[in-house]
C-alpha atoms as a PDB file:
ATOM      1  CA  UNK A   1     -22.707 -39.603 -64.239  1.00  0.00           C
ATOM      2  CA  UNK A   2     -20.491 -36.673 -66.058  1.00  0.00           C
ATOM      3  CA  UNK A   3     -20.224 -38.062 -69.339  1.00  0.00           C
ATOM      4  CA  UNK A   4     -17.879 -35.946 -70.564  1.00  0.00           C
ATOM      5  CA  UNK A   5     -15.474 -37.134 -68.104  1.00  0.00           C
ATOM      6  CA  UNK A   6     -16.364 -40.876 -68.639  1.00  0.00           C
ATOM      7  CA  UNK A   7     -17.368 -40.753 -72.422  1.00  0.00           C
ATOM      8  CA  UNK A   8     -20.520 -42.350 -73.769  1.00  0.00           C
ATOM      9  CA  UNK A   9     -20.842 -46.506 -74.189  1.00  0.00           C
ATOM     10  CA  UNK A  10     -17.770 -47.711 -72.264  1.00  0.00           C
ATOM     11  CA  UNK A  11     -17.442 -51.573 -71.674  1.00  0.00           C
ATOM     12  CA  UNK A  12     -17.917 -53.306 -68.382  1.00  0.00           C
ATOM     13  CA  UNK A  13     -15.419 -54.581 -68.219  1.00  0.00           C
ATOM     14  CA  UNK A  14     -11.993 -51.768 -68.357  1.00  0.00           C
ATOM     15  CA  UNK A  15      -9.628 -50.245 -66.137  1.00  0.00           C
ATOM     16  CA  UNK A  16      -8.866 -46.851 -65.721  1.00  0.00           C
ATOM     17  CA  UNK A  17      -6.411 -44.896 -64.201  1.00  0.00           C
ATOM     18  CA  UNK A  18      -6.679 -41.385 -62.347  1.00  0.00           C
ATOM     19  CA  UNK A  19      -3.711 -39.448 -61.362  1.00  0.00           C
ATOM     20  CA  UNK A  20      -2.856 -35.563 -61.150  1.00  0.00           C
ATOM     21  CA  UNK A  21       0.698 -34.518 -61.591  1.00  0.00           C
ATOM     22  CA  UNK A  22       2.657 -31.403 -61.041  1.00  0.00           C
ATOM     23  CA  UNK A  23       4.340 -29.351 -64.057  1.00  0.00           C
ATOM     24  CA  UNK A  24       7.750 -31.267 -63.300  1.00  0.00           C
ATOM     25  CA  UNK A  25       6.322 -34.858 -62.422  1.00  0.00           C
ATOM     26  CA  UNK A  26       5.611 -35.271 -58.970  1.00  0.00           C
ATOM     27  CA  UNK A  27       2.388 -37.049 -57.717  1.00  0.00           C
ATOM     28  CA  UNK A  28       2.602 -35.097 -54.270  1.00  0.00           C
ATOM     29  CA  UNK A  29       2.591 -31.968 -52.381  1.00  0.00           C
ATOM     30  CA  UNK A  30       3.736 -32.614 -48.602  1.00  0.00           C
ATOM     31  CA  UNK A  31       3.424 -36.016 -49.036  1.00  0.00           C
ATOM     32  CA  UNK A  32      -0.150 -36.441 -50.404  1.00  0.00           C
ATOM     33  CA  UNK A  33      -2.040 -35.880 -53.804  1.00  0.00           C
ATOM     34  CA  UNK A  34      -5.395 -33.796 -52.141  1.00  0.00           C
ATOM     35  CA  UNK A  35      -3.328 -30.373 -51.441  1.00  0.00           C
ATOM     36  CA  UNK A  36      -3.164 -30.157 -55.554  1.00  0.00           C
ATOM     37  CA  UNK A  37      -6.557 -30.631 -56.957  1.00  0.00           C
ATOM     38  CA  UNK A  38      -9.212 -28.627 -57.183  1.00  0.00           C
ATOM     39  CA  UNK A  39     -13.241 -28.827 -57.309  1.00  0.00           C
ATOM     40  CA  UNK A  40     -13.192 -30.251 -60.754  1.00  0.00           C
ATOM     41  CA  UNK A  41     -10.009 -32.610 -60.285  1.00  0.00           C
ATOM     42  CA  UNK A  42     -12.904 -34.129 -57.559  1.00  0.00           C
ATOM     43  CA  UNK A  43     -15.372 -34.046 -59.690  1.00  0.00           C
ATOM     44  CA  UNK A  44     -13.518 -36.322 -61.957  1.00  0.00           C
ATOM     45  CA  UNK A  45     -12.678 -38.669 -59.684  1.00  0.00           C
ATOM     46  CA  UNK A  46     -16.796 -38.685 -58.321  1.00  0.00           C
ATOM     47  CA  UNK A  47     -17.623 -39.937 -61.834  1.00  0.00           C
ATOM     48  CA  UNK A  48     -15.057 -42.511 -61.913  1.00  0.00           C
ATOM     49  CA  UNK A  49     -15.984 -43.699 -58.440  1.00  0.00           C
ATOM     50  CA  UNK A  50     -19.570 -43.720 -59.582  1.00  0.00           C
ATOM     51  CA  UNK A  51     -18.610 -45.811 -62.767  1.00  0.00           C
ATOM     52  CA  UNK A  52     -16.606 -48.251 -61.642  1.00  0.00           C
ATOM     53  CA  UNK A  53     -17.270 -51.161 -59.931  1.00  0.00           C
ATOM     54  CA  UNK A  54     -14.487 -51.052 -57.620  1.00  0.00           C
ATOM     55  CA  UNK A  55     -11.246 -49.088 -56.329  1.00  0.00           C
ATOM     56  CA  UNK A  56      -7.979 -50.693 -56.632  1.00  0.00           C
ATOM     57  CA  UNK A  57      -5.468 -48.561 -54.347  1.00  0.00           C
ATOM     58  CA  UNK A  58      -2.175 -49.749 -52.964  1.00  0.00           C
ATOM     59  CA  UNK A  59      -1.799 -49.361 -48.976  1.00  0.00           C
ATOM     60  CA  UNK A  60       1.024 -46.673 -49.193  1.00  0.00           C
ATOM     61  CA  UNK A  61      -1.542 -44.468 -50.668  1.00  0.00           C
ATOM     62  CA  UNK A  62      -4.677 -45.451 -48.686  1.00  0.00           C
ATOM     63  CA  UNK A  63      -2.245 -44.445 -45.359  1.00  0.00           C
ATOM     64  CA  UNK A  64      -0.682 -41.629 -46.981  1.00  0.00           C
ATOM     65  CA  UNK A  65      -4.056 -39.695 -47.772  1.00  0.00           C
ATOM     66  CA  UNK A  66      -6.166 -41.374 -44.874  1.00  0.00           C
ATOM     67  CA  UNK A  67      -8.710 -43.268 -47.095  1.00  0.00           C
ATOM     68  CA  UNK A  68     -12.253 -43.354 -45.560  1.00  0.00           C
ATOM     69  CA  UNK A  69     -15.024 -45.531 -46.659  1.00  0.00           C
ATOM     70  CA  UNK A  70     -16.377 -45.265 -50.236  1.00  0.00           C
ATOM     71  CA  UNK A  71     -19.803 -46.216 -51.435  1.00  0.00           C
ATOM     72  CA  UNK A  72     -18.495 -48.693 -53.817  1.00  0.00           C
ATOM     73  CA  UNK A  73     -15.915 -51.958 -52.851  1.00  0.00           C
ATOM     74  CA  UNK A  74     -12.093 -50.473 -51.871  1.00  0.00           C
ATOM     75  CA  UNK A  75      -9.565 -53.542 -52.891  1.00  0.00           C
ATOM     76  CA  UNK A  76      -6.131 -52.577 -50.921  1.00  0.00           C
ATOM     77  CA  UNK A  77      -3.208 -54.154 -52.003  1.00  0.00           C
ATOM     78  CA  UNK A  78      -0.692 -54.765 -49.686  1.00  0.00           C
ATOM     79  CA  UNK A  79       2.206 -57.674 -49.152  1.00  0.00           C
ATOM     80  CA  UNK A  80       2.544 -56.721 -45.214  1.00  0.00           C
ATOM     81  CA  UNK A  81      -0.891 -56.710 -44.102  1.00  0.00           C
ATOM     82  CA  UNK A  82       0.670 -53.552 -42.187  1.00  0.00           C
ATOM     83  CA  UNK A  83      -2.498 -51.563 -40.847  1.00  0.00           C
ATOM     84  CA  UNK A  84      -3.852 -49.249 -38.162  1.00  0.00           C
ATOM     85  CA  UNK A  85      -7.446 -51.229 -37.775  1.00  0.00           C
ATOM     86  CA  UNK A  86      -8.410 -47.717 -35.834  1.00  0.00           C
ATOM     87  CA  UNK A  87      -7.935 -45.753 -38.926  1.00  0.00           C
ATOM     88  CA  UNK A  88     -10.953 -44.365 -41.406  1.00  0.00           C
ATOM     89  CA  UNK A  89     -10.451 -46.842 -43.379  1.00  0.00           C
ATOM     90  CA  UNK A  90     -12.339 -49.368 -40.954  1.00  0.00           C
ATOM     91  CA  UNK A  91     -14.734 -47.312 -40.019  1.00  0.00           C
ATOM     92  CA  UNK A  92     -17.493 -48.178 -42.540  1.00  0.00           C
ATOM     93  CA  UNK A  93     -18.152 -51.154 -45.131  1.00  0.00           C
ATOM     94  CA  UNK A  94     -14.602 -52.626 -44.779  1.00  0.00           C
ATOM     95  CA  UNK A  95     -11.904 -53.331 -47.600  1.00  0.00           C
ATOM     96  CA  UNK A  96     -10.886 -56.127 -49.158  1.00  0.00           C
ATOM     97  CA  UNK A  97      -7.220 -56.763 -48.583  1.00  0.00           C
ATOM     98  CA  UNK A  98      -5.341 -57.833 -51.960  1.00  0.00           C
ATOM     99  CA  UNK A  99      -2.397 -59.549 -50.750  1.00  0.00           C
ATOM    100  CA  UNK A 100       0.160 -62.324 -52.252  1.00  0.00           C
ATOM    101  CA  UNK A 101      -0.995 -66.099 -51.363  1.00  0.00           C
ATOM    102  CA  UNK A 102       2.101 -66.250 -48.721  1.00  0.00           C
ATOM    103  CA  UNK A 103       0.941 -63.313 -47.061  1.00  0.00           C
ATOM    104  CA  UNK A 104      -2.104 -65.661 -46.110  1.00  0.00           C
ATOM    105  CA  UNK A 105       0.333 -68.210 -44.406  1.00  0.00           C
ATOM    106  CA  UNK A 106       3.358 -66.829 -43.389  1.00  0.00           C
ATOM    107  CA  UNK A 107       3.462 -67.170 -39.851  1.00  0.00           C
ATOM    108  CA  UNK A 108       5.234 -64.203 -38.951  1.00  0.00           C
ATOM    109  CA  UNK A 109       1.995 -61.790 -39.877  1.00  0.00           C
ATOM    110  CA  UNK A 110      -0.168 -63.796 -38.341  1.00  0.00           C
ATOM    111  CA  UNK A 111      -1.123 -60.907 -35.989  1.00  0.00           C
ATOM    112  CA  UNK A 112      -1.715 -58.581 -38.728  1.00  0.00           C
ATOM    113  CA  UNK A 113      -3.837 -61.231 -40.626  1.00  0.00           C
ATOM    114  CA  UNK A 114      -5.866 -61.313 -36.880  1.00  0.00           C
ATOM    115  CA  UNK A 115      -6.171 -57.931 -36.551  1.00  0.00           C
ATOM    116  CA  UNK A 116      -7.642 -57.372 -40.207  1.00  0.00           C
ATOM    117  CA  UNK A 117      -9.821 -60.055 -39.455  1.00  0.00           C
ATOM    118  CA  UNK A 118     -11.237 -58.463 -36.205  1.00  0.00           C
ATOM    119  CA  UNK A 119     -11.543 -55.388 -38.028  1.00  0.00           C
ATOM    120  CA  UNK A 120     -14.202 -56.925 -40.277  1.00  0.00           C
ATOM    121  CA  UNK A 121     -11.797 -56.709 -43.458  1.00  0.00           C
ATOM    122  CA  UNK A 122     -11.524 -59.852 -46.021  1.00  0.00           C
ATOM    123  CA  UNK A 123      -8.093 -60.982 -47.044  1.00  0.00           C
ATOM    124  CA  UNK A 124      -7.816 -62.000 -50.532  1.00  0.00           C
ATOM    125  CA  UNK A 125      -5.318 -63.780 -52.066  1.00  0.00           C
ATOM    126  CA  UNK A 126      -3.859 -63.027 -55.503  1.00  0.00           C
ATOM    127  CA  UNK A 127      -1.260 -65.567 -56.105  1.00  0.00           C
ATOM    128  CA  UNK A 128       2.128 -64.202 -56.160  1.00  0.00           C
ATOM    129  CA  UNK A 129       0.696 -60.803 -55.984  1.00  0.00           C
ATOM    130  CA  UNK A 130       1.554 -59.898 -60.073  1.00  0.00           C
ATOM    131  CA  UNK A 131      -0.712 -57.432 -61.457  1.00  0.00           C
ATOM    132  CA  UNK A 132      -2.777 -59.579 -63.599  1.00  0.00           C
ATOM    133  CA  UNK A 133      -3.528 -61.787 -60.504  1.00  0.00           C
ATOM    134  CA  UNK A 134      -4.818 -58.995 -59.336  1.00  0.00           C
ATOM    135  CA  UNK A 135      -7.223 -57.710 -61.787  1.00  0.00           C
ATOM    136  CA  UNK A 136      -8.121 -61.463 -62.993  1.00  0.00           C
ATOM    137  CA  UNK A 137      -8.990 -61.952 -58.762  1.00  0.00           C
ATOM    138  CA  UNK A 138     -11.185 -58.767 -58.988  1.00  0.00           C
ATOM    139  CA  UNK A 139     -13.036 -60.045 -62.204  1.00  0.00           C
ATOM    140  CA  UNK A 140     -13.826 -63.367 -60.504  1.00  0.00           C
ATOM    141  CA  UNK A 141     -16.150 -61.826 -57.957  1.00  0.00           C
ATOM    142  CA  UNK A 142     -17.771 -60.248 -60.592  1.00  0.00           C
ATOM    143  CA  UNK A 143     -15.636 -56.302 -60.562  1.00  0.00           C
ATOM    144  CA  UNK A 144     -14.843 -55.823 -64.016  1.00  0.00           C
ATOM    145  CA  UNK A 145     -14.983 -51.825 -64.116  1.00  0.00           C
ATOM    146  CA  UNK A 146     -11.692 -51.098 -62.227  1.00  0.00           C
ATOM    147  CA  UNK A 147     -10.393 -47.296 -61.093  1.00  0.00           C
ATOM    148  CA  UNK A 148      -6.991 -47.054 -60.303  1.00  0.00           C
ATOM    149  CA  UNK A 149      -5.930 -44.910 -57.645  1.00  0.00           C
ATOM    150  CA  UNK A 150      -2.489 -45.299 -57.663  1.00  0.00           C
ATOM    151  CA  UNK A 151       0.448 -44.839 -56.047  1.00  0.00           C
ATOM    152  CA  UNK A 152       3.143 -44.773 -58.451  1.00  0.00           C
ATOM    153  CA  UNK A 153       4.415 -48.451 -58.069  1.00  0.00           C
ATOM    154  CA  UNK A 154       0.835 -50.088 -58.041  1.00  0.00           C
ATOM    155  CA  UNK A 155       0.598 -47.331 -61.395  1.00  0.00           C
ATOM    156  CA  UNK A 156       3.495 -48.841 -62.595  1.00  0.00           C
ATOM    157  CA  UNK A 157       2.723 -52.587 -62.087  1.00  0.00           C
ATOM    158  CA  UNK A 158      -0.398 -51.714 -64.744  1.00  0.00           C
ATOM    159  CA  UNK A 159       1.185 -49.854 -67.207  1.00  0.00           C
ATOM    160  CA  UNK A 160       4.047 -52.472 -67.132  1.00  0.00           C
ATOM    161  CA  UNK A 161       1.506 -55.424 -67.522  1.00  0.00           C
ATOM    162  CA  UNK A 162      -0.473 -53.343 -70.297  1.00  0.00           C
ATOM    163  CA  UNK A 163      -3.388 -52.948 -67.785  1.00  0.00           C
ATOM    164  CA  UNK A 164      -4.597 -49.783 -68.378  1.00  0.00           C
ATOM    165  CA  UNK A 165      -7.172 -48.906 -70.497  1.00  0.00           C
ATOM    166  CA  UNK A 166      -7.959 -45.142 -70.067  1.00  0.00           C
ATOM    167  CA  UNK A 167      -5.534 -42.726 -68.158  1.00  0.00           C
ATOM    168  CA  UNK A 168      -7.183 -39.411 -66.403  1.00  0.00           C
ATOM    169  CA  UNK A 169      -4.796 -37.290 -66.022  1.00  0.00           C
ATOM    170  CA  UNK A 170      -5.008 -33.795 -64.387  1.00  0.00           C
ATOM    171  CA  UNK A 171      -1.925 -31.491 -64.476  1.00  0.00           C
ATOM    172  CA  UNK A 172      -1.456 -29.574 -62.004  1.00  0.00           C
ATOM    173  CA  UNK A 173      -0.097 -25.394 -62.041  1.00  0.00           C
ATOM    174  CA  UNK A 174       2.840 -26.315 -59.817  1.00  0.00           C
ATOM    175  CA  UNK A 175       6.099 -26.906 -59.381  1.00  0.00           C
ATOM    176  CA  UNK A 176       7.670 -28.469 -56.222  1.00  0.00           C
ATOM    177  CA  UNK A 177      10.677 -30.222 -54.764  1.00  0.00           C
ATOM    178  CA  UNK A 178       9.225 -33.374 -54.441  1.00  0.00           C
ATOM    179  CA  UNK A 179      10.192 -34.634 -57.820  1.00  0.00           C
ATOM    180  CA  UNK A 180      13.789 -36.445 -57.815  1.00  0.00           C
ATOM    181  CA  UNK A 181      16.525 -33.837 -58.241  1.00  0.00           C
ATOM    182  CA  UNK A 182      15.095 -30.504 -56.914  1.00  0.00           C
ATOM    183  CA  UNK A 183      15.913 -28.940 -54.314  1.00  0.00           C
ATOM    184  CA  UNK A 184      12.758 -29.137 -51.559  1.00  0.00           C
ATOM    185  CA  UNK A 185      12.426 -25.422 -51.101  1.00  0.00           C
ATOM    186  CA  UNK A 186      10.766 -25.046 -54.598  1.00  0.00           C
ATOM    187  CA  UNK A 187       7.703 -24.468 -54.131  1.00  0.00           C
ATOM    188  CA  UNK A 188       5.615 -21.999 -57.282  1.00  0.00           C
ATOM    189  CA  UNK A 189       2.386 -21.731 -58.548  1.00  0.00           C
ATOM    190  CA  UNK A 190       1.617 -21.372 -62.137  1.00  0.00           C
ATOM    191  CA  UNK A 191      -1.258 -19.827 -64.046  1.00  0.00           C
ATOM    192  CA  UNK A 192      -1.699 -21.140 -67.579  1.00  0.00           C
ATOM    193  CA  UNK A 193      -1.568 -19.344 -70.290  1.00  0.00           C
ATOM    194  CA  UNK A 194      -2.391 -21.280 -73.367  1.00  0.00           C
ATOM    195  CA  UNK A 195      -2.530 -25.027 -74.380  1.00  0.00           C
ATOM    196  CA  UNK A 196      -3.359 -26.796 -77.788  1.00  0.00           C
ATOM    197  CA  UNK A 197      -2.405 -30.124 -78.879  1.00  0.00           C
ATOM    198  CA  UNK A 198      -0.996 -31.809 -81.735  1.00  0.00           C
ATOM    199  CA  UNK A 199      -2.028 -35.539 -81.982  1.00  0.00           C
ATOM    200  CA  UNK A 200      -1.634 -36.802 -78.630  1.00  0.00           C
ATOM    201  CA  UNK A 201       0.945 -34.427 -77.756  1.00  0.00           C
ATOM    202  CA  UNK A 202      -0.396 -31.752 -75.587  1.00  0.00           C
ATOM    203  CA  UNK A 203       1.479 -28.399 -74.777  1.00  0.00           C
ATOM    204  CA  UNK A 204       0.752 -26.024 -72.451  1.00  0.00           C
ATOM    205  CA  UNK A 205       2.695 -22.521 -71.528  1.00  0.00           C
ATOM    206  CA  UNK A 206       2.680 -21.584 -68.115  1.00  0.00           C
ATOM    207  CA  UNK A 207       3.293 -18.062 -66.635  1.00  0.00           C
ATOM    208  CA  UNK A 208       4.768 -18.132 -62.485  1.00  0.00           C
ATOM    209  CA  UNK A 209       1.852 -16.314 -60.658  1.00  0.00           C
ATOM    210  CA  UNK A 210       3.205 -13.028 -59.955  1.00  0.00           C
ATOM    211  CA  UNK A 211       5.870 -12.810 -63.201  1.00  0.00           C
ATOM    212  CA  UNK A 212       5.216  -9.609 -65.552  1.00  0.00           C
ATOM    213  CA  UNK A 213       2.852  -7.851 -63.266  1.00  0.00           C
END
């Protein structure tokens, strides 16, 4: 395990969160988070995968960036039970579904709750699907080292509830038009320049590849 990344004695039970972010906010490029990482933005999330005891990833993501098997537990969380039981994602140890108690019985998804089932996956209830219910169901079978994956609103749900414990965050050198307000032909890469911080505060200047040469 890179300690570095981790950081020495860390408790067993915490949850962390991984994301990497473009210059102006955006979680994405074409839709997914891979095209903007590089070797080490893996490497950090290998560590955390080999830390924790389990990955906590809502379904938009797991769909949007084709989630395969891991070597540790993958805990979905998803209200619609809404899969493709042909995709990666079944094609090893299978997930746990995390989904709201009514999701068990609602009537209406009773085919999707069939076809999870057939797939080998275990549907899980976590009450009315807050985000505490969901870490306190994970810590009942024993999961108390948590990585986050995201997306943004499962992100959200665990900052909101104070969930979080540690936040890896990798920034990446871009700027695109996926972030709210820009027009969807942007599309630069960056090349930093410098970066120091002041108390938690960090600042970084960025140069456009290309500018000044």
């Amino acid at each position: 395990m890179n300690e570095r990344i981790i950081g020495p004695g860390t408790a067993t039970e915490e949850i962390r969160a991984v994301a990497i972010t473009t210059a102006f906010g955006s979680f994405t490029s074409g839709g997914t988070s891979g095209a903007l990482g590089n070797d080490a933005d893996k490497q950090v999330m290998l560590a955390l995968r080999e830390w924790a005891d389990v990955v906590l990833v809502g379904s938009g993501t797991v769909k949007a960036e084709d989630y395969g098997p891991a070597d540790i537990p993958l805990a979905v969380v998803s209200r619609s039970l809404d899969f493709d039981t042909t995709a990666k994602l079944f094609s090893g140890t299978p997930p746990l579904i995390l989904t709201p108690d009514e999701s068990l019985t609602n009537a209406s998804l009773a085919e999707q709750r069939d076809a999870l089932a057939q797939a080998g996956a275990e549907l899980v209830g976590t009450g009315t699907g807050g985000a505490q219910e969901i870490v306190d169901t994970l810590r009942a079978r024993g999961l108390g080292r948590i990585v986050c994956e995201g997306g943004p609103s499962l992100y959200a749900a665990m900052f909101e509830a104070s969930l979080i414990d540690v936040l890896h965050l990798t920034a990446a050198p871009y700027v695109n038009g996926e972030p709210a307000g820009l027009s969807g032909d942007i599309d630069v890469e960056l090349e930093l320049e410098d970066v120091h911080s002041a108390g938690s505060h960090i600042f970084a200047r960025y140069r456009r590849v290309g500018a000044g040469n």
